[in-house]
Protein backbone atom coordinates (compact mmCIF):
# COMPACT_ATOMS: atom_id res chain seq x y z
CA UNK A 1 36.78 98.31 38.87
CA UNK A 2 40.16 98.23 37.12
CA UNK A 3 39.56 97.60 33.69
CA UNK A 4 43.29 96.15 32.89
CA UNK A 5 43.34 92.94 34.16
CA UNK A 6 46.80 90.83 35.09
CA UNK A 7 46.34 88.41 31.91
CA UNK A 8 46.40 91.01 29.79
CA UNK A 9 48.91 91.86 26.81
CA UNK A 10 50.15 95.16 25.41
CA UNK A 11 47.75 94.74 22.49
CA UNK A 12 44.90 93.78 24.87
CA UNK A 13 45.52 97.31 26.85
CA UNK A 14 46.05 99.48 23.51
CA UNK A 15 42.44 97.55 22.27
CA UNK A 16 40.84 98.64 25.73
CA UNK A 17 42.16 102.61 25.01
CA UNK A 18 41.39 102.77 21.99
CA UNK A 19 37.51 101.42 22.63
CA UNK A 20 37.31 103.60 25.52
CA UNK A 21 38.04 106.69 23.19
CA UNK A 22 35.91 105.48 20.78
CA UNK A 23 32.77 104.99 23.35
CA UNK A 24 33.43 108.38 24.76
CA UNK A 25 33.45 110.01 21.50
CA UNK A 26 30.42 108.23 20.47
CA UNK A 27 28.74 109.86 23.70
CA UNK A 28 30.15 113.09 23.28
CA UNK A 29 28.83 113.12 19.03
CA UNK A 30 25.11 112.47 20.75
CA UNK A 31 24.98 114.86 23.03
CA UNK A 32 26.17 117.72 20.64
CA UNK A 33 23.49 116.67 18.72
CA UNK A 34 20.99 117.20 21.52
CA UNK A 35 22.52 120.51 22.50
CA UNK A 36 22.19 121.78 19.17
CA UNK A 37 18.42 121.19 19.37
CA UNK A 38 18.01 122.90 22.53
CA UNK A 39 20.39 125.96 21.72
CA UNK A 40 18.58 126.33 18.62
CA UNK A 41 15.05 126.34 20.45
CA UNK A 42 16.23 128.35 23.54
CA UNK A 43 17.68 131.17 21.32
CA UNK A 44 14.07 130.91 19.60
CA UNK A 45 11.91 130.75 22.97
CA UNK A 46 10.48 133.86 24.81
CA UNK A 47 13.23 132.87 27.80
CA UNK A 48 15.78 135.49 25.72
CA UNK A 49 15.10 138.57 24.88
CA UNK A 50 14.32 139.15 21.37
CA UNK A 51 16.85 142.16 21.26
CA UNK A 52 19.81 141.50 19.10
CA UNK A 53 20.31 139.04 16.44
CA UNK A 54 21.22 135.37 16.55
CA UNK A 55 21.16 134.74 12.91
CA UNK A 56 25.46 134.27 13.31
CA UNK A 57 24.61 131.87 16.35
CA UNK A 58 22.10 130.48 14.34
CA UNK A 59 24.25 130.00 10.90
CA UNK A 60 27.17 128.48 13.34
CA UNK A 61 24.61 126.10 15.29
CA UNK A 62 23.66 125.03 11.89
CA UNK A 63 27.09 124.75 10.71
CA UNK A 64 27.99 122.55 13.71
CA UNK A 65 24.69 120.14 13.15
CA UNK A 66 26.78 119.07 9.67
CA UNK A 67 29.98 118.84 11.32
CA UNK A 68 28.45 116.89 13.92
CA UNK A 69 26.86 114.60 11.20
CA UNK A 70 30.42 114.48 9.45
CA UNK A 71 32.05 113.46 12.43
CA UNK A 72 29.29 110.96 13.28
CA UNK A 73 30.01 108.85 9.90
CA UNK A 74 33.50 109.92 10.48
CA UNK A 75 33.74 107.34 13.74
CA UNK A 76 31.35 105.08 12.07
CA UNK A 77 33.90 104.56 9.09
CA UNK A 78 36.70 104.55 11.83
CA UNK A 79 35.54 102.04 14.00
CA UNK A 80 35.02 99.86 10.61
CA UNK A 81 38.42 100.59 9.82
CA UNK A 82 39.45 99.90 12.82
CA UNK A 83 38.48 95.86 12.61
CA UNK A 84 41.84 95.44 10.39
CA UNK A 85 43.83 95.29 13.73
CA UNK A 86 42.50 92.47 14.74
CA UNK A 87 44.00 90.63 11.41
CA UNK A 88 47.50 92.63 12.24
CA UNK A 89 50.58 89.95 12.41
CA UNK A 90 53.49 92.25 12.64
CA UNK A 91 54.32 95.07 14.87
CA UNK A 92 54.43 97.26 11.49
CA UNK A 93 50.49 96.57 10.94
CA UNK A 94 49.58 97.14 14.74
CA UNK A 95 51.74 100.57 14.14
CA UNK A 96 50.09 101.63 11.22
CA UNK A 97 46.39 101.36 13.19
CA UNK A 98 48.11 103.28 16.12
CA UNK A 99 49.48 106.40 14.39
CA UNK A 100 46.06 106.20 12.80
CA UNK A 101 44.34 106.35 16.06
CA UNK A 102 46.16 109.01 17.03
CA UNK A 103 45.27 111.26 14.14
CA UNK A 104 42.06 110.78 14.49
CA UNK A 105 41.88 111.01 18.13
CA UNK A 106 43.68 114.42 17.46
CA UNK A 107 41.04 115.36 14.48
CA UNK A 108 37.90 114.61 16.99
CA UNK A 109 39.21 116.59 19.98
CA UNK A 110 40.15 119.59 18.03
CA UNK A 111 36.48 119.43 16.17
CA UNK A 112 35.36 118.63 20.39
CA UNK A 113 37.64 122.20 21.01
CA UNK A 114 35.96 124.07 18.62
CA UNK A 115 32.53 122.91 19.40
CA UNK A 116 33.11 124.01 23.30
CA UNK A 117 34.17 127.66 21.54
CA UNK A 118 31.01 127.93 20.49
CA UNK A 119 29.04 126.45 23.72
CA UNK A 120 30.96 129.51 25.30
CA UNK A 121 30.04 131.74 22.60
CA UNK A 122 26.07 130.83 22.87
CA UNK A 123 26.66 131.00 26.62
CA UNK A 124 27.51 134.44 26.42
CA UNK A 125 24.92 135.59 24.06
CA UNK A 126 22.10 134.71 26.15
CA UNK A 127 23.31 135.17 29.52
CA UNK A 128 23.84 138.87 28.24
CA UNK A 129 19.70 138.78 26.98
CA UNK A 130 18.05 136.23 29.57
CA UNK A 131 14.97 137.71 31.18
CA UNK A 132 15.07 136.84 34.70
C-alpha cells in the first residue's frame, strides 16, 4: 500500500516521514530494551562457558540500559515537541521543526550505531565461549 496518497501536500508527506521515523525508533528503543535482558541473562546462564570475564560486557550492557532509558524520554520529549508543527504558519517555523528532525534523527541513529557495536561485541564474546 502506498502510503503517499495523490491529495497530499508537501507538509502532509514531510508529517508521514517524520512519523514513520518516529514509529520505527520507538520499535527499535523496545527491543534494545529486551535484548539487554536477554544478553544480560545469557552471559549469566550455564549456555557460556564460565571461562573469562564479562564484567566489561556486563558494565557496557548496563551502560546501554541508561542510554536506552535516555533515549526513550528523549523521543518522548521529541514527539511532544514535535506537536508545535502543526501550529507552524510560515515556511521559517516548518524549517525550524525540520532541521530539528534531522538532528535528532542523526543523534538516534548514531546512539542505534553504537548500540549494534556492542551487539557485535557480545556476539563475539560468546560465540568464542558457547558450549555446543
Amino acid at each position: 500500500m502506498n502510503v503517499i496518497q495523490k491529495h497530499h501536500d508537501e507538509q502532509d508527506i514531510q508529517r508521514l516521514f517524520i512519523d514513520r521515523d518516529i514509529k520505527n525508533w520507538s520499535e527499535e528503543i523496545e527491543i534494545i530494551t529486551e535484548e539487554m535482558l536477554f544478553y544480560n541473562n545469557l552471559l549469566q546462564s550455564k549456555l557460556v562457558e564460565t571461562k573469562g570475564d564479562y564484567t566489561n560486557l556486563f558494565n557496557k550492557i548496563e551502560d546501554f540500559k541508561v542510554a536506552n532509558l535516555v533515549s526513550k524520554e528523549n523521543l518522548i520529549t521529541y514527539v511532544h515537541k514535535l506537536e508545535g508543527i502543526k501550529e507552524c504558519e510560515d515556511l521559517q517555523c516548518e524549517t525550524y521543526f525540520l532541521n530539528d528532525h534531522s538532528d535528532f534523527k542523526k543523534n538516534i541513529e548514531n546512539y542505534f550505531s553504537k548500540y549494534r557495536k556492542l551487539k557485535k561485541n557480545i556476539f563475539s564474546q560468546i560465540n568464542k565461549r558457547i558450549k555446543i
